[in-house]
N, C-alpha and C. Protein backbone atom coordinates (compact mmCIF):
# COMPACT_ATOMS: atom_id res chain seq x y z
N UNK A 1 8.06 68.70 -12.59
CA UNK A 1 7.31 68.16 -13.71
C UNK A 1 8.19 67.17 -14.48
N UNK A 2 7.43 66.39 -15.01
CA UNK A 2 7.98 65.15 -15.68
C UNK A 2 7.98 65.11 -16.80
N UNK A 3 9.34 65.45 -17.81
CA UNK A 3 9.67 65.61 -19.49
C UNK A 3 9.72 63.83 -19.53
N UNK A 4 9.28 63.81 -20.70
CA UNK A 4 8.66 62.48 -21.40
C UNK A 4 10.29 62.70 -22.25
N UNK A 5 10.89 61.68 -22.65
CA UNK A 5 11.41 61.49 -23.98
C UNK A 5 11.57 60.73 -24.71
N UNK A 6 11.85 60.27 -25.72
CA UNK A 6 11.95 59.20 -26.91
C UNK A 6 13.36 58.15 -27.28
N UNK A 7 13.00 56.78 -27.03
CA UNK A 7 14.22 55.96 -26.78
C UNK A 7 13.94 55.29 -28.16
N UNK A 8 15.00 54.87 -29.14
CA UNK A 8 14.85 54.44 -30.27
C UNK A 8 16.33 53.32 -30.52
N UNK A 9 15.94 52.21 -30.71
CA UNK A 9 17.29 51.42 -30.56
C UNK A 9 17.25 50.65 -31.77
N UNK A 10 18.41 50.76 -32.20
CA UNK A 10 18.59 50.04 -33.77
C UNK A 10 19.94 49.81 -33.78
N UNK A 11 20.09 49.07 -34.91
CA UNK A 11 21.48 48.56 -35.63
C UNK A 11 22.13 50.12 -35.92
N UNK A 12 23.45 49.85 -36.03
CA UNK A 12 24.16 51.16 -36.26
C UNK A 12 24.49 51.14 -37.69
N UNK A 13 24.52 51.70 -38.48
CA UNK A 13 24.99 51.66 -40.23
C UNK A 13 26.58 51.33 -39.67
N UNK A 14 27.21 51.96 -39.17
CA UNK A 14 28.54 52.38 -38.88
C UNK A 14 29.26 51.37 -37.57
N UNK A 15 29.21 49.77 -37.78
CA UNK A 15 29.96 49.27 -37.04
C UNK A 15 31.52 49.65 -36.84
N UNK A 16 31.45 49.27 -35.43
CA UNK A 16 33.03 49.47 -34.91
C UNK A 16 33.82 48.50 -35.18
N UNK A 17 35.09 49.02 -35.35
CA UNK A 17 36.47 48.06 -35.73
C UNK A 17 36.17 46.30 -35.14
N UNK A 18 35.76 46.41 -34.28
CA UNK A 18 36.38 45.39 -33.63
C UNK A 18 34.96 44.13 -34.01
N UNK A 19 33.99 44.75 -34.04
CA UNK A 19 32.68 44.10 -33.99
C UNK A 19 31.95 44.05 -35.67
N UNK A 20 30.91 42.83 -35.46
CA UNK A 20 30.39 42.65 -36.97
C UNK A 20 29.45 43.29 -37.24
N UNK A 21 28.61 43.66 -35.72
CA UNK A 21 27.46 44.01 -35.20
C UNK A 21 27.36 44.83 -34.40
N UNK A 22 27.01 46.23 -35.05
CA UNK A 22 26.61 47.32 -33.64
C UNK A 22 25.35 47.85 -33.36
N UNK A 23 25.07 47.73 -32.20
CA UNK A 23 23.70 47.92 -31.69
C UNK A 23 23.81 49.53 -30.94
N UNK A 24 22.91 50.39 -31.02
CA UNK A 24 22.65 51.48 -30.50
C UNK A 24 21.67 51.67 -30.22
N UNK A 25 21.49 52.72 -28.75
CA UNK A 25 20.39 52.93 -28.12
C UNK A 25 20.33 54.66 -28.04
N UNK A 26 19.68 55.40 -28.86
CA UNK A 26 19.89 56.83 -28.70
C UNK A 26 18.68 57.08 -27.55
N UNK A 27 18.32 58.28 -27.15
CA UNK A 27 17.58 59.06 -26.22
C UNK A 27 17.80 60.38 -26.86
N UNK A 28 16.42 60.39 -27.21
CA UNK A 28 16.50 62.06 -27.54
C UNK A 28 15.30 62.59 -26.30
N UNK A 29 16.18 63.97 -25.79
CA UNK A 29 15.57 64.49 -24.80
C UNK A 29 15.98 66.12 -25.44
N UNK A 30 14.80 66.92 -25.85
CA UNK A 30 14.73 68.26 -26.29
C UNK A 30 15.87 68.12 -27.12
N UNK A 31 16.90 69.10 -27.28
CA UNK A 31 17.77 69.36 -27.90
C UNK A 31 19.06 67.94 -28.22
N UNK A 32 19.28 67.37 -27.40
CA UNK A 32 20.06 66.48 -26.83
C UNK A 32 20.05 64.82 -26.97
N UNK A 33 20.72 64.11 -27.82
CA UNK A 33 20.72 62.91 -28.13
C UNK A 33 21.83 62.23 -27.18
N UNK A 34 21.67 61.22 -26.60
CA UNK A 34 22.64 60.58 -25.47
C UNK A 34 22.31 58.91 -26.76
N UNK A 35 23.49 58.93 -26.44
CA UNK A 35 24.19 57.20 -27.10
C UNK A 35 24.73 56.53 -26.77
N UNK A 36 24.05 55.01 -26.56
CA UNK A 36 24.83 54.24 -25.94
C UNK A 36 25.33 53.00 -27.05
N UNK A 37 26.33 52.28 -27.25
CA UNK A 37 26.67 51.15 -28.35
C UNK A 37 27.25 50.22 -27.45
N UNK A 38 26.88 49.14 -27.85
CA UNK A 38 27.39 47.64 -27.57
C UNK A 38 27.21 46.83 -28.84
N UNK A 39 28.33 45.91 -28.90
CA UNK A 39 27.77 44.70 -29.69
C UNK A 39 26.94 43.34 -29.59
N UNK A 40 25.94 43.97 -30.09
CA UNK A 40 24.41 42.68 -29.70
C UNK A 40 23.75 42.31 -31.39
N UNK A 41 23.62 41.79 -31.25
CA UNK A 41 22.75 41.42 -33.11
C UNK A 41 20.93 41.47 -32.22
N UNK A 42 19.52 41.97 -32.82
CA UNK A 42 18.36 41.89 -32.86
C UNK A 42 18.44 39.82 -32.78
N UNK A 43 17.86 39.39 -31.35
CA UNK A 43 17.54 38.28 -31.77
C UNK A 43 15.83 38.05 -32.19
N UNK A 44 15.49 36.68 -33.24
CA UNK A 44 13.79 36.38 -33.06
C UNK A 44 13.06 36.99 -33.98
N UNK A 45 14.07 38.58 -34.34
CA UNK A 45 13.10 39.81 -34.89
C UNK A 45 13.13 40.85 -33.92
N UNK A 46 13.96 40.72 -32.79
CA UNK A 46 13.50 41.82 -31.90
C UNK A 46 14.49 41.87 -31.27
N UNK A 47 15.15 43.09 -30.23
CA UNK A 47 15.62 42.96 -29.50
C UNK A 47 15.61 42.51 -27.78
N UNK A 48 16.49 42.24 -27.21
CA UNK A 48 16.62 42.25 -25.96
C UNK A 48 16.02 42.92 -25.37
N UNK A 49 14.64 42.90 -24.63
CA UNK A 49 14.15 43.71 -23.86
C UNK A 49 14.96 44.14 -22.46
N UNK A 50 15.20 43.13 -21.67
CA UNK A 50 16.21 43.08 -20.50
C UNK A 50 17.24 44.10 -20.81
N UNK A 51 17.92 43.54 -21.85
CA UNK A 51 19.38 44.37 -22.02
C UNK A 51 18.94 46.27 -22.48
N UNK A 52 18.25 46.54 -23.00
CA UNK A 52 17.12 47.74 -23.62
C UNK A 52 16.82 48.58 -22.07
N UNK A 53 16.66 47.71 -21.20
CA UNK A 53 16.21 48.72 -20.54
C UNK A 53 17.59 48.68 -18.92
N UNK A 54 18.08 47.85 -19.21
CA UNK A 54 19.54 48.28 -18.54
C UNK A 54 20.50 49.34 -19.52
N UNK A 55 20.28 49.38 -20.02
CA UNK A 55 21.13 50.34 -21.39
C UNK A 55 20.76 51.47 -21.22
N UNK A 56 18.88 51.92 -21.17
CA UNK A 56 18.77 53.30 -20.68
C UNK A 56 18.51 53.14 -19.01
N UNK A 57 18.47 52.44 -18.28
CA UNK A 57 18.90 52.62 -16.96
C UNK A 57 20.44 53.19 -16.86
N UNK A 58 21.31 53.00 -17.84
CA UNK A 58 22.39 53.18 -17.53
C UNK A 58 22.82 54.43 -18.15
N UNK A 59 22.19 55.24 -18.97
CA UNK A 59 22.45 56.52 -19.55
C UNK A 59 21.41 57.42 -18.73
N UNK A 60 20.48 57.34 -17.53
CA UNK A 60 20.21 57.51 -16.31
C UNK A 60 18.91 57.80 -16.61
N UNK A 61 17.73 56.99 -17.45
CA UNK A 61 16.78 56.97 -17.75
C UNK A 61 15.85 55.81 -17.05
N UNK A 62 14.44 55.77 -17.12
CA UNK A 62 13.73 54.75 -16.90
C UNK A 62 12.64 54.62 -18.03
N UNK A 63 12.07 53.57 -17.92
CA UNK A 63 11.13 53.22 -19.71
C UNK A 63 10.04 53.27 -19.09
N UNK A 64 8.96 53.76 -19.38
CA UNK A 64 7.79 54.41 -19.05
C UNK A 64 6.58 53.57 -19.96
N UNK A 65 7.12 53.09 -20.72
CA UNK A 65 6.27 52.35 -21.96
C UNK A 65 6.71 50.92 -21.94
N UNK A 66 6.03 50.14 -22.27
CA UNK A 66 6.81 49.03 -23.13
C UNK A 66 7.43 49.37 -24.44
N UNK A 67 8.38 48.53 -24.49
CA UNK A 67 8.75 48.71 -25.88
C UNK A 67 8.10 48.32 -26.78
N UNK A 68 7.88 49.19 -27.83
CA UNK A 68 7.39 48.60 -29.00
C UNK A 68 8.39 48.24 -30.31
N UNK A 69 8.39 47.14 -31.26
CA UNK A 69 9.35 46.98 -32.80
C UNK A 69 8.66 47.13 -33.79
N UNK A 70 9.17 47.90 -34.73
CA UNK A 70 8.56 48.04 -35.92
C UNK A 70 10.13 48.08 -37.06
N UNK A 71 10.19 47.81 -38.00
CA UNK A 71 10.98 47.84 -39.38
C UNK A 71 12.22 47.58 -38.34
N UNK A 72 12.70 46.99 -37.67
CA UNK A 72 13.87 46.50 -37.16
C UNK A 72 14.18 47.75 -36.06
N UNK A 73 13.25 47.88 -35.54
CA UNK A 73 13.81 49.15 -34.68
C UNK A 73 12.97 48.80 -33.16
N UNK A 74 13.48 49.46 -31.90
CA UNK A 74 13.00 49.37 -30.64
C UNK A 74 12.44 50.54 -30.22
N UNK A 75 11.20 50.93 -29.82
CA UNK A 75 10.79 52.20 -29.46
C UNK A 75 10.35 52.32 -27.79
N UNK A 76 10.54 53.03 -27.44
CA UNK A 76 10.00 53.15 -25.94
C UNK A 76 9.60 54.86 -25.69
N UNK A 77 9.04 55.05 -24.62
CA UNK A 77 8.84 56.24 -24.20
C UNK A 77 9.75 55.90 -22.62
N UNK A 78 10.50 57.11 -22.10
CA UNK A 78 11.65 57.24 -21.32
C UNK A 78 11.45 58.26 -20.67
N UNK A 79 11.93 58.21 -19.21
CA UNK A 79 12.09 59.68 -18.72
C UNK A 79 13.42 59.74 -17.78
N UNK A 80 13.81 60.94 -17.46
CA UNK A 80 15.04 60.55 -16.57
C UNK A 80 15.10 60.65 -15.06
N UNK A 81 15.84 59.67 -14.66
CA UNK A 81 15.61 59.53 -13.17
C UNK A 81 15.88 60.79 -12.37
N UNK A 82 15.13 61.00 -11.77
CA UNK A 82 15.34 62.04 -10.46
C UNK A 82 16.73 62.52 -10.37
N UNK A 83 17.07 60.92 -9.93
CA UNK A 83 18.52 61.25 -9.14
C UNK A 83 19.80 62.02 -10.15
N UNK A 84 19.25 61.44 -11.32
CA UNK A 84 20.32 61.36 -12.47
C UNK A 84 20.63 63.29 -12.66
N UNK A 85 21.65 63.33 -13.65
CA UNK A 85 21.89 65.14 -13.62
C UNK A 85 22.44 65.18 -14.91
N UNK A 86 22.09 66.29 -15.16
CA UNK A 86 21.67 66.39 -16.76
C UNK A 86 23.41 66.29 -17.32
């Protein structure tokens, strides 16, 4: 069976040393928040769709939804790949 979970990508309050701009991509799956950060700024009003969904391809998810933006934020619905292990 196939658990649905919730991908939410926003600016970080809490940039890193090195950067002006931190971008985060959480995944909440039941109990469990997975985080990914890079430095990207929201271009247009929106983010990077491309880069959004290599980001949770790469924390071993796939996007099930389009993304949607609302108040500066990226929403998707996510699930995790087969192959991937918890």
């Amino acid at each position: 069976m196939t658990s649905h979970c919730v991908a939410i990508c926003q600016l970080s309050d809490q940039p890193q040393e090195d950067f002006d701009v931190n971008t985060e991509l959480l995944i909440l799956e039941g109990g469990t928040v997975r985080i990914s950060t890079w430095d990207a700024e929201p271009r247009d009003g929106g983010f990077d769709v491309q880069m959004l969904n290599d980001r949770t391809d790469a924390l071993g998810f796939m996007v099930v939804s389009d993304w949607q933006f609302l108040d500066g934020k990226a929403y998707a619905v996510v699930e995790r790949r087969t192959s991937a292990k918890a």
